[in-house]
Protein backbone atom coordinates (compact mmCIF):
# COMPACT_ATOMS: atom_id res chain seq x y z
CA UNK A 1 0.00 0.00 0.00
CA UNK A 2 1.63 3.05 -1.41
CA UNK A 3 -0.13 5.33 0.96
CA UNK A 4 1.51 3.75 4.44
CA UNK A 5 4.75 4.27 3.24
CA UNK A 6 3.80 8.06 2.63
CA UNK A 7 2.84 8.23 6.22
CA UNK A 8 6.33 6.93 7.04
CA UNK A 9 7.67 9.63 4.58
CA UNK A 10 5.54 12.50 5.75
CA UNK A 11 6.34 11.82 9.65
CA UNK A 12 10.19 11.63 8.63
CA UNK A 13 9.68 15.14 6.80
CA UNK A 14 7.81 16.24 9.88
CA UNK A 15 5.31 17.11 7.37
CA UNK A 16 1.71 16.68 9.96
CA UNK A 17 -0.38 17.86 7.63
CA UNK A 18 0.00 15.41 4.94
CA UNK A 19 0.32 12.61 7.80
CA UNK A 20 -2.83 13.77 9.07
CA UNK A 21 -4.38 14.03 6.24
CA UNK A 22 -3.34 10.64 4.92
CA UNK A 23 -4.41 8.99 8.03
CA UNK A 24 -7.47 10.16 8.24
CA UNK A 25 -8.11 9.21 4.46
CA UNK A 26 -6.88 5.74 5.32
CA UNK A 27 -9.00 5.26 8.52
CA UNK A 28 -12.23 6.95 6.92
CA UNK A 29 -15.01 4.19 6.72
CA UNK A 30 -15.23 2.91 3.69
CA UNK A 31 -11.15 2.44 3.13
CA UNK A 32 -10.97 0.66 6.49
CA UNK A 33 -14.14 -1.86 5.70
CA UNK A 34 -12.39 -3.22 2.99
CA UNK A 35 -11.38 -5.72 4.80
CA UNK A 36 -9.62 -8.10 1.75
CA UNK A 37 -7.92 -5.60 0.86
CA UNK A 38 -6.29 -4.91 4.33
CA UNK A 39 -5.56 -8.71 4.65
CA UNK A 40 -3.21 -8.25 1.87
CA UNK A 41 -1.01 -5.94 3.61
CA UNK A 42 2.28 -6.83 4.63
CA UNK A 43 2.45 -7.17 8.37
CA UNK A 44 4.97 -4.44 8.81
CA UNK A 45 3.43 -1.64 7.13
CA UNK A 46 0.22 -3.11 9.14
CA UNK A 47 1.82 -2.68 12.75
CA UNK A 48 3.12 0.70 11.07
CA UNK A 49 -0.12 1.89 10.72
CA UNK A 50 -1.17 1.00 14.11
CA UNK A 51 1.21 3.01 15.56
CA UNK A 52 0.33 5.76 13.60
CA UNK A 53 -3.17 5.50 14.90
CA UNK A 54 -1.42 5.72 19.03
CA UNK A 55 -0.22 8.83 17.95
CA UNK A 56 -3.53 10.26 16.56
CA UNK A 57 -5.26 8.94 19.58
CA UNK A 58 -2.53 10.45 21.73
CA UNK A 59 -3.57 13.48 19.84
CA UNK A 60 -7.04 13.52 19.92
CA UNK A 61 -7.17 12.92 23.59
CA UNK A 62 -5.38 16.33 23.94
CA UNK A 63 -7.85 18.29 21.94
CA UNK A 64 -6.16 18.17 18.98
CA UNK A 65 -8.52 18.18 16.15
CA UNK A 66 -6.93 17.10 12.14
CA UNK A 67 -10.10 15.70 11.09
């Protein structure tokens, strides 16, 4: 998935807005139902993406809105 390893770029770059905005595209509702799709990711972009979403939650739980 091309997209995870822009998340990886953009956080590297410190670039927030495009990692937020990235994020939030990947973890909108109808990208994260498709669940075949995310079966076919390789585990390491997978636990990746997890950790991105600690650090959003992190986030959010300080009133910090990228949504």
């Amino acid at each position: 998935m091309n997209k995870l390893n822009q998340l990886d770029i953009s956080l590297r770059n410190k670039n927030y807005n495009s990692l937020c905005a990235v994020f939030s595209a990947l973890n909108s509702a109808p990208i994260h139902r498709l669940k075949y799709a995310w079966e076919r990711v390789p585990q390491k972009q997978k636990s990746m993406f997890d950790q991105f979403k600690v650090i959003f939650v992190q986030n959010l739980e300080l009133h910090i809105d990228c949504f």
